[in-house]
C-alpha atoms as a PDB file:
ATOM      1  CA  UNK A   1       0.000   0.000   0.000  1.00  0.00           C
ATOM      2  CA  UNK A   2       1.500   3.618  -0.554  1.00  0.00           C
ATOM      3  CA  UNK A   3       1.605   6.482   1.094  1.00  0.00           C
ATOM      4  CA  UNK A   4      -0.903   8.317  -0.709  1.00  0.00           C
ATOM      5  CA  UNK A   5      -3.780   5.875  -0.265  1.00  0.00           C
ATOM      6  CA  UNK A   6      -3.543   6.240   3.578  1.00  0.00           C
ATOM      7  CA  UNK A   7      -2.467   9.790   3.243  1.00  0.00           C
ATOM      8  CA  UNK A   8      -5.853  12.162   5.178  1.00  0.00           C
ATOM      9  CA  UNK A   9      -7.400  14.854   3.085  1.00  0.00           C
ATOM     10  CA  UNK A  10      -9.072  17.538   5.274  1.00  0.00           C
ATOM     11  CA  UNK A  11     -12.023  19.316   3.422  1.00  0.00           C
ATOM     12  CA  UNK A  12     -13.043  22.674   4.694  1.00  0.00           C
ATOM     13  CA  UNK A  13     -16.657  24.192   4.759  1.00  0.00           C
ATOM     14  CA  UNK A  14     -18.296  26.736   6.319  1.00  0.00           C
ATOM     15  CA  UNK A  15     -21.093  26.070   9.304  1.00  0.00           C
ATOM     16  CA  UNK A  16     -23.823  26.816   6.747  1.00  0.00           C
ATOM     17  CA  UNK A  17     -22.119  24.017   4.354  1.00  0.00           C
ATOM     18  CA  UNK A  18     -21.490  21.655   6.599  1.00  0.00           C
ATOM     19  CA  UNK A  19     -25.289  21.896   7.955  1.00  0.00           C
ATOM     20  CA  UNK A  20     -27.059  22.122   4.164  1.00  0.00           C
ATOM     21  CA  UNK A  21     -25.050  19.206   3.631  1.00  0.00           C
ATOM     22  CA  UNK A  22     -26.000  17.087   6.311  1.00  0.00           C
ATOM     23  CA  UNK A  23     -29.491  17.444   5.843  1.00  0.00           C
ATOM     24  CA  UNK A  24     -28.913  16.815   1.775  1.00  0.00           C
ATOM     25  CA  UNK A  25     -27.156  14.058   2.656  1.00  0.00           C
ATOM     26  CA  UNK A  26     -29.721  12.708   5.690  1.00  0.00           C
ATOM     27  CA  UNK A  27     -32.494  12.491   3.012  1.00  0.00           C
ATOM     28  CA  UNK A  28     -30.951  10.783  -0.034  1.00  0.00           C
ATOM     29  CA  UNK A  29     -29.407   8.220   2.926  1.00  0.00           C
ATOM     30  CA  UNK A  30     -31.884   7.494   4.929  1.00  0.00           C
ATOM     31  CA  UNK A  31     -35.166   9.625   4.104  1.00  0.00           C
ATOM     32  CA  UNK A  32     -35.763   8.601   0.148  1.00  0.00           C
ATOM     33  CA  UNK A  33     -33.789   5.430   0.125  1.00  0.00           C
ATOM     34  CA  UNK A  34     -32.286   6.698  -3.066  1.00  0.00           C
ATOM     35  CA  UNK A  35     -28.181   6.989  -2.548  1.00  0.00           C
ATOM     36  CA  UNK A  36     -28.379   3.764  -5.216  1.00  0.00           C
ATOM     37  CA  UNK A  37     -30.484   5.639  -7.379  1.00  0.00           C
ATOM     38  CA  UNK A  38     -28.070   8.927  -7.301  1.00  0.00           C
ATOM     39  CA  UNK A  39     -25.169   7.441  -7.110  1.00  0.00           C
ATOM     40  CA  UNK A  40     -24.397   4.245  -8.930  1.00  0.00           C
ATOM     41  CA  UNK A  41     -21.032   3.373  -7.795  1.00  0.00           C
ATOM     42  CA  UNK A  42     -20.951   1.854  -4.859  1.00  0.00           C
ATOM     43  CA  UNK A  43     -16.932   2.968  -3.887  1.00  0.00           C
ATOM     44  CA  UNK A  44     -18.545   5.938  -3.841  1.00  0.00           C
ATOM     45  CA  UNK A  45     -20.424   5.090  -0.660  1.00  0.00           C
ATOM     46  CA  UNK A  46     -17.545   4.906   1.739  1.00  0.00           C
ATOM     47  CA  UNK A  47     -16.489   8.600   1.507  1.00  0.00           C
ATOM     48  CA  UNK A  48     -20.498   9.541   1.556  1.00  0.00           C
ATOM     49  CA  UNK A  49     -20.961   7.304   4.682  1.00  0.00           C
ATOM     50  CA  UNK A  50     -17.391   9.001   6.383  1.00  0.00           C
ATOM     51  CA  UNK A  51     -18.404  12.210   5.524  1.00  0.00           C
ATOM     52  CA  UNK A  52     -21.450  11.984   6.511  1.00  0.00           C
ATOM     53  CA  UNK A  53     -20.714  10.497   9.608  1.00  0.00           C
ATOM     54  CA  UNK A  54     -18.019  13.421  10.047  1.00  0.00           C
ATOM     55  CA  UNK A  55     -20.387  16.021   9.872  1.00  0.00           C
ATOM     56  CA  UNK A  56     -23.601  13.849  12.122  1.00  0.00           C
ATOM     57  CA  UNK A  57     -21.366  13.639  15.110  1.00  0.00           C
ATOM     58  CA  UNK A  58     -19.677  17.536  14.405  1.00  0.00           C
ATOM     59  CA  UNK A  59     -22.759  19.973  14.061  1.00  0.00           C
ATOM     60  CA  UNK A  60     -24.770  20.267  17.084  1.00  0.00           C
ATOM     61  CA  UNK A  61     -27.973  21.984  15.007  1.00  0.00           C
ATOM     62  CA  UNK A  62     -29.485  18.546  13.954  1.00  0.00           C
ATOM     63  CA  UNK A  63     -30.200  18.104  17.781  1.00  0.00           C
ATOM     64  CA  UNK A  64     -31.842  21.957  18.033  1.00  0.00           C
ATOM     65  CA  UNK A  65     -35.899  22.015  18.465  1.00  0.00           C
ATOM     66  CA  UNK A  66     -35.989  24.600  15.736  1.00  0.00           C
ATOM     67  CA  UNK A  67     -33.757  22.170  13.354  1.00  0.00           C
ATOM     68  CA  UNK A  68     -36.325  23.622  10.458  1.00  0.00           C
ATOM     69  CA  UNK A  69     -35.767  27.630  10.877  1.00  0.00           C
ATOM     70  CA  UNK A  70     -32.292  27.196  11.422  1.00  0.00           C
ATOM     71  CA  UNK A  71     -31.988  25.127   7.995  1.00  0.00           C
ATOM     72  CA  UNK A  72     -33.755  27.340   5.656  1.00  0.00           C
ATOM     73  CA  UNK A  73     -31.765  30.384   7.191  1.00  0.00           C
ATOM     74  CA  UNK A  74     -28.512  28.222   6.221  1.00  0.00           C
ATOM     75  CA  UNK A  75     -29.892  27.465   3.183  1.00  0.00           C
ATOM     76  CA  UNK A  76     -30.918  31.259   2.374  1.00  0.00           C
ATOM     77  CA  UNK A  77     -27.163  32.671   3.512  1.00  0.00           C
ATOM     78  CA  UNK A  78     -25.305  30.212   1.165  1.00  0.00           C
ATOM     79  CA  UNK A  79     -27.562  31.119  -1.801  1.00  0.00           C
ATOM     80  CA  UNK A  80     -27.303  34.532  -1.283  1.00  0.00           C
ATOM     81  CA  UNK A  81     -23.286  34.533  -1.229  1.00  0.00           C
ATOM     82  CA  UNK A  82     -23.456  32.483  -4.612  1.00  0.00           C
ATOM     83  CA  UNK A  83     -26.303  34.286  -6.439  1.00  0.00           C
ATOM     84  CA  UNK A  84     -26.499  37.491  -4.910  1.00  0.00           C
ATOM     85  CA  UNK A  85     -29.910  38.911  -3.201  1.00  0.00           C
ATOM     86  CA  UNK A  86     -30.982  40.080  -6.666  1.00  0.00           C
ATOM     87  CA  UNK A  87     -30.091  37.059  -8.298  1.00  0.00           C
ATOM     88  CA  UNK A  88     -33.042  34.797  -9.968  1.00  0.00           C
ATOM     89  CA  UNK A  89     -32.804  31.744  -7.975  1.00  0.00           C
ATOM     90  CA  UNK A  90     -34.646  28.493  -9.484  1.00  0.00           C
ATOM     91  CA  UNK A  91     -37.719  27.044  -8.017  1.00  0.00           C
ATOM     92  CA  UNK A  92     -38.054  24.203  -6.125  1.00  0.00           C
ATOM     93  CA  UNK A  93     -38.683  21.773  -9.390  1.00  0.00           C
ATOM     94  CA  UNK A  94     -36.152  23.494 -10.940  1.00  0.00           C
ATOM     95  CA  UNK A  95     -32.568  22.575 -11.645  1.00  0.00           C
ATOM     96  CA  UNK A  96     -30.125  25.086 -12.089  1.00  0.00           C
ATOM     97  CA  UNK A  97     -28.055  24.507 -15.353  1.00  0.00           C
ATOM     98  CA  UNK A  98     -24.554  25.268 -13.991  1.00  0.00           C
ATOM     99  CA  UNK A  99     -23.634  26.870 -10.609  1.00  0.00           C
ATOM    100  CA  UNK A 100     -21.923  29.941 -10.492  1.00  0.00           C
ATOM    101  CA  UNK A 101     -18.282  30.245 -12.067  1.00  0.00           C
ATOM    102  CA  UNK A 102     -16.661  31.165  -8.834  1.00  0.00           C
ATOM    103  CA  UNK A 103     -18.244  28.668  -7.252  1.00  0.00           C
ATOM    104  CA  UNK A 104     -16.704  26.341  -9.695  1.00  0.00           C
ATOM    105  CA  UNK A 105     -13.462  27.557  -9.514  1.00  0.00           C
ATOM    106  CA  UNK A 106     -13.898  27.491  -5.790  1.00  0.00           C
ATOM    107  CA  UNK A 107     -14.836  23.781  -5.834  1.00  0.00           C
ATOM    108  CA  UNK A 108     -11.858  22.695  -8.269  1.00  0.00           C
ATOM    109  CA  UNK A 109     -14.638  22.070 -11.032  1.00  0.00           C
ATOM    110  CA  UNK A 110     -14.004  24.965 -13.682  1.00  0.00           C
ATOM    111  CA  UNK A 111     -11.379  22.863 -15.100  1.00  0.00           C
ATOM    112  CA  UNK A 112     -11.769  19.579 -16.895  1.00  0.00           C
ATOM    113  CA  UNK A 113     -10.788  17.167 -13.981  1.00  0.00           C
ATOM    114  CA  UNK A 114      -7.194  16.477 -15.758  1.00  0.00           C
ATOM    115  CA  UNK A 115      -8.864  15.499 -19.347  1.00  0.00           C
ATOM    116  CA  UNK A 116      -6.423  17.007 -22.308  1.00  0.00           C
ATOM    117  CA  UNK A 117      -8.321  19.062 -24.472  1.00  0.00           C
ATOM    118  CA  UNK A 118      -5.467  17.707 -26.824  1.00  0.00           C
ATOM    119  CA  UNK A 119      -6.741  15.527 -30.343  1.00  0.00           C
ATOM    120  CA  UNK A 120     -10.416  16.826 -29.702  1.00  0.00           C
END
């Protein structure tokens, strides 16, 4: 085994991340029954389970009475960072076609995930 498969990668989000995630995550696991349905490949799992795990046992708001409030307020601060307070945001059936380029560069996903553009 090398050193780069038991080598620890530490992924930062905010408290509003963290907390939209958990609750994304809580209700493709465990609510709709669906993590085979979204995600196909089951190696995939184990870093869903850790980091799901991770952020269960880190963020003390999924224990809070008003669980709810606090969610959509999370929800409501991270869209207005990406898209503004003006911005048009998409409705609930609605999915949006690309998320916002700094957001991509932010997440590593502007680029073309080490494809060559070469003999296209």
């Amino acid at each position: 085994m090398s050193l780069v498969e038991d080598e620890a990668i530490n992924i930062k989000l905010t408290h509003d991340q963290a907390f939209v995630l958990s609750d994304w995550l809580y209700q493709v696991m465990f609510q709709s029954d669906d993590l085979e349905g979204i995600v196909r490949d089951r190696a995939v799992w184990s870093p869903i389970y850790a980091i799901s795990g991770t952020l269960d046992t880190t963020l003390s708001d999924i224990f809070m009475p008003d669980y709810s409030e606090r969610l959509d307020a999370a929800k409501e601060r991270l869209r207005v960072s990406m898209y503004g307070e003006t911005a048009e945001l998409p409705g609930p059936d609605e999915t949006p076609t690309a998320a916002p380029r700094a957001h991509q560069i932010e997440q590593g996903t502007a680029g073309n995930h080490g494809e060559s553009d070469q003999g296209r």
